[in-house]
Protein backbone atom coordinates (compact mmCIF):
# COMPACT_ATOMS: atom_id res chain seq x y z
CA UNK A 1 -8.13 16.14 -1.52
CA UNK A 2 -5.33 13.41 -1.38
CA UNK A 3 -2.52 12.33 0.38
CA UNK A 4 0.94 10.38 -0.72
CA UNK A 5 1.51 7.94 2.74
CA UNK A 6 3.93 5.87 2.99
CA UNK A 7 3.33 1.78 4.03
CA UNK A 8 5.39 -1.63 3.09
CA UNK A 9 8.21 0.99 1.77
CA UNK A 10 6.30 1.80 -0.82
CA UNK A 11 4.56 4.79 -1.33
CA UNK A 12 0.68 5.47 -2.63
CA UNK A 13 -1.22 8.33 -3.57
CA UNK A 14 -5.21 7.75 -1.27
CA UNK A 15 -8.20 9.79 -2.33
CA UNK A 16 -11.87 9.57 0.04
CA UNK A 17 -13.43 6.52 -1.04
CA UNK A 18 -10.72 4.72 -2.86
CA UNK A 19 -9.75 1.53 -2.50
CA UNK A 20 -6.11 0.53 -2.53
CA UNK A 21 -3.92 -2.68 -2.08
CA UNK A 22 -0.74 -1.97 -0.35
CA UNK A 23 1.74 -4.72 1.32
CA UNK A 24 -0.24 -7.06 3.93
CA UNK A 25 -0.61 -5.61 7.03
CA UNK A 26 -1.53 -7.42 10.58
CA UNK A 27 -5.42 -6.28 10.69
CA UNK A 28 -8.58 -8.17 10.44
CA UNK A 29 -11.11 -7.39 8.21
CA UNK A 30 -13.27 -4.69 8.40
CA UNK A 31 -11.00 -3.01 11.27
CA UNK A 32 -9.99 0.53 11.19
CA UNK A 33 -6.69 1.58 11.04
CA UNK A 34 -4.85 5.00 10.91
CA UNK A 35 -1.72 5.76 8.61
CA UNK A 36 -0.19 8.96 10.36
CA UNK A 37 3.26 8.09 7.39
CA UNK A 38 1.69 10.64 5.58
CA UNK A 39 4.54 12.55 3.79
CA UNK A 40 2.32 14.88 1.92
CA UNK A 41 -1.68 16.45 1.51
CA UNK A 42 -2.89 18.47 -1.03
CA UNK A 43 -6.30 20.20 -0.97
CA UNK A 44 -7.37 22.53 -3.19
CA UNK A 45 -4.34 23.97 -4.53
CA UNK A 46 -2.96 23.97 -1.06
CA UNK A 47 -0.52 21.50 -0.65
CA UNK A 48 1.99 20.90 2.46
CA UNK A 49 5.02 18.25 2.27
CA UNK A 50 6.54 17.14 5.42
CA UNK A 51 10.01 16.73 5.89
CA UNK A 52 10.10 13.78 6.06
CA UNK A 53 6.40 13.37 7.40
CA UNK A 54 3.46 15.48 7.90
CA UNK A 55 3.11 16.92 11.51
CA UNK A 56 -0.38 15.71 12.81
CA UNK A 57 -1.63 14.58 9.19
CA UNK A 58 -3.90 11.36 9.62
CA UNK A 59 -4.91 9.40 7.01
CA UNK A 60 -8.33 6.78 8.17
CA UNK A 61 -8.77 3.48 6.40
CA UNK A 62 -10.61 0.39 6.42
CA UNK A 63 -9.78 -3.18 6.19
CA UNK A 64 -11.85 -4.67 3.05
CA UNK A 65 -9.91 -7.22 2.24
CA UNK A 66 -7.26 -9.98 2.89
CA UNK A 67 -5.57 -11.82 0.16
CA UNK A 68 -3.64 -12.93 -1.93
CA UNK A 69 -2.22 -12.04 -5.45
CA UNK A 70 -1.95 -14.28 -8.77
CA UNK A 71 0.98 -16.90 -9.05
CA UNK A 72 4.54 -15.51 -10.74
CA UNK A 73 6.10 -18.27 -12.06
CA UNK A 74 10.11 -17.79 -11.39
CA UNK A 75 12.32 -20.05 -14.15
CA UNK A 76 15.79 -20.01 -14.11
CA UNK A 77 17.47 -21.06 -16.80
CA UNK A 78 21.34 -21.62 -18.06
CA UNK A 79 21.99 -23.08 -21.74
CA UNK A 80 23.53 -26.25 -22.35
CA UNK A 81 24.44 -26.86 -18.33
CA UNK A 82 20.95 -29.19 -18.17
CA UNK A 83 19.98 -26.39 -15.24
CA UNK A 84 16.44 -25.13 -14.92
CA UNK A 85 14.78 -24.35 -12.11
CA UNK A 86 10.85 -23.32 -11.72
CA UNK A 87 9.66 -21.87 -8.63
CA UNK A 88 6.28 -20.05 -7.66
CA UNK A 89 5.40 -16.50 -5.47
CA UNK A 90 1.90 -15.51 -4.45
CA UNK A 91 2.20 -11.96 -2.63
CA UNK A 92 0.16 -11.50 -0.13
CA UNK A 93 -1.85 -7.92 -0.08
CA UNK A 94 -3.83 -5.83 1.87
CA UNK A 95 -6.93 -3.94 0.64
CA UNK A 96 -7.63 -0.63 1.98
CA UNK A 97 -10.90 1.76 1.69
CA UNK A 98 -9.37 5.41 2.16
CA UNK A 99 -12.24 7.07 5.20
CA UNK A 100 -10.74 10.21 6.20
CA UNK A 101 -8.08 12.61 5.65
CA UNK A 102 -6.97 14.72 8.64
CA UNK A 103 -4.59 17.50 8.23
């Protein structure tokens, strides 16, 4: 059984007892939180999409872990104008265990 929900306007496909990291989200560790942006399950060959979400689908999840993803160095550079510039981004993500999906 999986689901597709939808969090940080991105999308991600959750299975029972995966872990995923998804945009960070304003939860403490080791809290549980439900996703109900589920926009489709699939179980067994049965599978319903919602239009655009799944009606009473509930997707369970636990917060593992707060952090915060390698450096991506950002250079800009133009030739012969003596113009660089080097700047730094560390994203900061969220890591789920998937508990429970509810249909």
């Amino acid at each position: 059984m999986y689901a597709i929900i939808r969090t940080g306007n991105r999308q991600y496909r959750a299975e029972v007892g995966q872990t995923i990291d998804v945009e960070r989200l304003p939860n403490e560790v080791n809290d549980t939180i439900e996703i109900r942006d589920v926009l489709l399950v699939s179980d067994d060959g049965k599978t319903v999409i919602g239009q655009p979400v799944v009606e009473g689908a509930v997707v369970k999840a636990t917060v593992v872990d707060q952090y915060r993803a390698d450096k991506v160095i950002v250079f800009k550079y133009r030739q012969r104008t003596n113009y660089r510039r080097k700047r730094g981004h560390r994203q900061y993500y969220t890591r789920l265990r998937i508990d429970d999906i509810s249909l």
